[in-house]
Protein backbone atom coordinates (compact mmCIF):
# COMPACT_ATOMS: atom_id res chain seq x y z
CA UNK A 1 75.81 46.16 80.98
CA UNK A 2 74.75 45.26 77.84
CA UNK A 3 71.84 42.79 78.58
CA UNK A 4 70.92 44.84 81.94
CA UNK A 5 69.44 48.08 83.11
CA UNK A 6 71.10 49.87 85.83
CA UNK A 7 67.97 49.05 87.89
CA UNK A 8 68.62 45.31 87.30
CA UNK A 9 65.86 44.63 84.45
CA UNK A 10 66.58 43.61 81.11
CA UNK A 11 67.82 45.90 78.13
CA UNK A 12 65.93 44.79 74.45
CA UNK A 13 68.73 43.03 73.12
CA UNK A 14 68.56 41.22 77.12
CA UNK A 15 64.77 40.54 76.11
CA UNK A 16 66.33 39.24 72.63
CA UNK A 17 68.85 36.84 74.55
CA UNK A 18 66.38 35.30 76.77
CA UNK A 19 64.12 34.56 74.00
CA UNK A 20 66.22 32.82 72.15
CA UNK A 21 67.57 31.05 74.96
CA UNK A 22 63.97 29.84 76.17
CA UNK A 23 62.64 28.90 72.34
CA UNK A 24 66.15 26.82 71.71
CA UNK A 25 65.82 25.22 74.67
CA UNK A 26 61.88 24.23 73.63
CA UNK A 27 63.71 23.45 70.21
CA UNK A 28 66.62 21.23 71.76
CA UNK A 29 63.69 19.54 73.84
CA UNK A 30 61.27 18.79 70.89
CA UNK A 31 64.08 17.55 68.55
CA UNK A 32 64.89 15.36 71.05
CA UNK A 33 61.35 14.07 71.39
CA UNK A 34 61.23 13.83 67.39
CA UNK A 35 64.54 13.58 65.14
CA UNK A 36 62.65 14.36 62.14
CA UNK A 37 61.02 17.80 62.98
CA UNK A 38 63.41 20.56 62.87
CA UNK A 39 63.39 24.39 62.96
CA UNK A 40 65.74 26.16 60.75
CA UNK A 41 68.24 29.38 62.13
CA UNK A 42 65.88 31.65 60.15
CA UNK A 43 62.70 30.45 61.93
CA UNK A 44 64.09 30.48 65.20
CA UNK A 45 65.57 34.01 64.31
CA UNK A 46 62.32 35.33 63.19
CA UNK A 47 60.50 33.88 66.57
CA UNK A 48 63.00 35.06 68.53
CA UNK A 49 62.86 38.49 67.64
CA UNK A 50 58.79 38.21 67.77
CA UNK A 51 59.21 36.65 71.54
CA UNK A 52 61.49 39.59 72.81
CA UNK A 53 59.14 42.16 70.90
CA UNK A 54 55.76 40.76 72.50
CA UNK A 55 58.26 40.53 75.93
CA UNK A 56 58.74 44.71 75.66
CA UNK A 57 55.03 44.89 74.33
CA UNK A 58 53.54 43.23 77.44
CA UNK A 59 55.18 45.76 80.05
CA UNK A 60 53.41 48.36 78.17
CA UNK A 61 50.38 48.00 80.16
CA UNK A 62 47.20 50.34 78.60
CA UNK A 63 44.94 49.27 81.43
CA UNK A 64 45.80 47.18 84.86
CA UNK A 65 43.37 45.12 86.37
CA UNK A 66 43.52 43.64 90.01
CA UNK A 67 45.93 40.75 90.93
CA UNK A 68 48.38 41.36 87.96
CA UNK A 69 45.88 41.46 85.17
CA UNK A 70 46.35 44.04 82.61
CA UNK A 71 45.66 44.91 78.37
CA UNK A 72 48.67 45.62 76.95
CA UNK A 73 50.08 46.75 73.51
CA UNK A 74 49.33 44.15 70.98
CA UNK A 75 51.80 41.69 73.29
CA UNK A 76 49.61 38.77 71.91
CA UNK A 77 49.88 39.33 68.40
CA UNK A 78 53.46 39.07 67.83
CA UNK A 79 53.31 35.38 69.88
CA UNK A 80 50.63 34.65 67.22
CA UNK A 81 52.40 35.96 64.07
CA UNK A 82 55.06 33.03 64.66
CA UNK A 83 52.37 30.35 64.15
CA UNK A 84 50.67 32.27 61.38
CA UNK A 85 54.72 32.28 59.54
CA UNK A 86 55.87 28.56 60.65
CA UNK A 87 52.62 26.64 61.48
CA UNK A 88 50.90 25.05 64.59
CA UNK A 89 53.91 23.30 65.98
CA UNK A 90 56.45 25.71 66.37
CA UNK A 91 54.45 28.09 67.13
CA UNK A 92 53.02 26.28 70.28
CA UNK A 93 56.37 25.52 70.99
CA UNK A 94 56.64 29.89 71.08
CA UNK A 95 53.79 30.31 72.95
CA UNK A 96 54.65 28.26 75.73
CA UNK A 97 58.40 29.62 75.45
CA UNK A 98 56.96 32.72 76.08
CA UNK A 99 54.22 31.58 78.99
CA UNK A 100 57.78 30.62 80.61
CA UNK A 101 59.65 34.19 79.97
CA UNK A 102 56.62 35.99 81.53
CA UNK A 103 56.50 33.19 84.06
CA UNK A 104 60.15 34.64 84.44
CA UNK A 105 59.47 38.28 84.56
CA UNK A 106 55.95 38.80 86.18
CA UNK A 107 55.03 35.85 87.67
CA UNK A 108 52.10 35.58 90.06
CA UNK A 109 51.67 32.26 91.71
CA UNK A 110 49.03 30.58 94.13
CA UNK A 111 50.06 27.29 93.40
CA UNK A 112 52.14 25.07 90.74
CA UNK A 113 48.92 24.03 88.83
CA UNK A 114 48.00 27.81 88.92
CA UNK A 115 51.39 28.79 87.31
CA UNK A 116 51.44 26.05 84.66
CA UNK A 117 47.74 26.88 83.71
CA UNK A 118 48.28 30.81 83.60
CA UNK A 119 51.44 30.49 81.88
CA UNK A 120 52.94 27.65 79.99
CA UNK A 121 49.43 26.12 78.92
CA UNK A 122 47.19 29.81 78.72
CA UNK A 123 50.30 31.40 76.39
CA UNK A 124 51.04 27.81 75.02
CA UNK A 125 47.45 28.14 73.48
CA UNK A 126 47.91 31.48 71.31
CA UNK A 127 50.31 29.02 68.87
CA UNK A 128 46.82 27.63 67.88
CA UNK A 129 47.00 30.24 65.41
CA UNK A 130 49.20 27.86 63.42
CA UNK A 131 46.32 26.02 62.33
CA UNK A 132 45.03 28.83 60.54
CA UNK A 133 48.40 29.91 58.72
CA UNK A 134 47.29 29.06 55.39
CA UNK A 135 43.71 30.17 55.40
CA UNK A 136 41.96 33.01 53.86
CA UNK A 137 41.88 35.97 56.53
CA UNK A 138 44.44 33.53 58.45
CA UNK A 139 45.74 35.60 60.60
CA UNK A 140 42.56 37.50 61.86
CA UNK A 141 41.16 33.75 62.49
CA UNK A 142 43.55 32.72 64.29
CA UNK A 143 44.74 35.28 66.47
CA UNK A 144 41.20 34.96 67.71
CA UNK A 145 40.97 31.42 68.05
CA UNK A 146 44.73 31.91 69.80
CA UNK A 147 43.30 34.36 72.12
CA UNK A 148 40.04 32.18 73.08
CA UNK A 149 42.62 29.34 74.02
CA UNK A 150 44.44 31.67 76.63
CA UNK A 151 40.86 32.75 77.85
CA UNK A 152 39.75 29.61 78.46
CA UNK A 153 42.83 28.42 80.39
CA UNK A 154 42.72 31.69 82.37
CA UNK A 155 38.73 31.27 83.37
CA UNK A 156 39.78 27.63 84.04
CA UNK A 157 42.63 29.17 86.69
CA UNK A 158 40.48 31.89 88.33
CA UNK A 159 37.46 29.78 88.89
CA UNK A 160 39.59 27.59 90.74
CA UNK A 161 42.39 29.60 91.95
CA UNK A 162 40.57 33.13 92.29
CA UNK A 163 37.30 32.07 92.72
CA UNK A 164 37.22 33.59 96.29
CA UNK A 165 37.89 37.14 94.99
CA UNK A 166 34.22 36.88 93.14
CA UNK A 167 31.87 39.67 94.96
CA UNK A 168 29.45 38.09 97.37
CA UNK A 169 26.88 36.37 95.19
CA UNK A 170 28.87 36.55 91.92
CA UNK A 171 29.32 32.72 90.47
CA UNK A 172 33.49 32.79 90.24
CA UNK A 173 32.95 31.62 86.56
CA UNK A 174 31.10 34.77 85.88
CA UNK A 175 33.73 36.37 87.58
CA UNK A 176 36.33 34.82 85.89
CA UNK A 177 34.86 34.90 82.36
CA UNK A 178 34.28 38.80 83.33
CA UNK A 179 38.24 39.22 84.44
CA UNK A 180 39.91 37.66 81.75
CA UNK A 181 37.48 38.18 78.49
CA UNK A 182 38.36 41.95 79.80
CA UNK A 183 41.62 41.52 79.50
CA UNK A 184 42.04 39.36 76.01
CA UNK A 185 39.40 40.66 73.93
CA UNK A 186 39.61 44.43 75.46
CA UNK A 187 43.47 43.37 73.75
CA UNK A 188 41.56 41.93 71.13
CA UNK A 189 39.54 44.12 69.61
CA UNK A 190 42.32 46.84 69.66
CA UNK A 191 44.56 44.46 67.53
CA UNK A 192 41.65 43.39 64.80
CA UNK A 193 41.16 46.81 64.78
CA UNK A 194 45.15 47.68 63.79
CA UNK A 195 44.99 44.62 61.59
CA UNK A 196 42.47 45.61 59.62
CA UNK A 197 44.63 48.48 58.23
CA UNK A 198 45.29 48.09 55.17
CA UNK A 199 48.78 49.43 55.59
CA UNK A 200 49.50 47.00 58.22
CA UNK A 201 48.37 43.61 56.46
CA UNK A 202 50.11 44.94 53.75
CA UNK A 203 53.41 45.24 55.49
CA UNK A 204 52.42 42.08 57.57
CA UNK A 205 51.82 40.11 54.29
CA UNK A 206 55.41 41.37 53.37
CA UNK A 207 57.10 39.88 56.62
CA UNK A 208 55.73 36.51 56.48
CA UNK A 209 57.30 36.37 52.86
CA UNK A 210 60.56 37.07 54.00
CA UNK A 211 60.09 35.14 57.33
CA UNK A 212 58.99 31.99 55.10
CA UNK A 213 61.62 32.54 52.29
């Protein structure tokens, strides 16, 4: 089909669907909450199309780590371009649409406070570079304050969730901090490093013209 591999996964325009499905349903939800915030077809558009690519992005894994843990290909940044095009609310509203699509498609789970920390609330937090959308250097900022908000809710979970995988007379929050910084700034530094081409600020400058247009 169209939307499926043979295998049963999801084609890219299956990745597209689902993340437009998940952010319009965050939409619907918020609108509902407040009548006079709303997101226009173009903005939703735009985020859609970042969720789906960050969706393919994050299943190209560079480097796996233990208990599902891995640094992908610059997943993070394109959850963090859609607050750095439409601001800090919708694009916390992203991030924690796409916490729930990878809560969807690679989900490991302890617990229900484990899940909602590791996915809804740790991807929620990588909108927080919509605070920075209209700085100087605004998107270096915040992707790195976006990706310190994940970290923190992912030491938070493995110091009380994981804590028991620590090697004998580690502290689990060294253990955690150890885990996850691995995985977000190992991430990290390869995507400052790709955005501090000038070829690609130029062409990312270019984008959130058009997406704000």
């Amino acid at each position: 089909m169209f939307f499926v591999t043979e295998d049963g996964g999801l084609t890219t325009a299956g990745y597209v669907l689902t993340a437009v499905a998940v952010f319009a349903l965050l939409i619907v939800i918020s609108a509902l909450a407040n009548k006079n915030k709303k997101v226009s077809a173009k903005q939703l558009a735009f985020a859609a199309v970042a969720l789906a690519l960050a969706t393919v992005c994050s299943n190209i894994r560079l480097f796996r780590l233990p208990m599902g843990g891995a640094i992908t290909l610059f997943s993070m940044l394109f959850v963090t371009l859609i607050g750095y095009w439409y601001g800090s609310a919708v694009g916390l509203m992203a991030g924690v649409a796409y916490g729930l699509l990878q809560m969807i498609f690679d989900t490991y789970v302890v617990s229900l406070p484990q899940v909602l920390l590791d996915y809804p609330l740790a991807f929620g937090a990588l909108g927080l570079s919509g605070f920075f959308s209209e700085k100087k250097n605004g998107l270096i900022i915040g992707y790195l304050v976006a990706i310190t908000g994940r970290f923190l809710f992912s030491v938070l979970s493995g110091v009380v969730f994981f804590g028991m995988y620590a090697p004998e007379g580690m502290s689990p929050l060294v253990y955690s901090a150890a885990y996850n910084g691995s995985i977000m700034y190992g991430e990290g530094i390869l995507t400052i490093i790709l955005l501090m081409i000038p070829a690609v600020k130029s062409a990312l400058a270019t984008v959130k013209d058009q997406a704000k247009s």
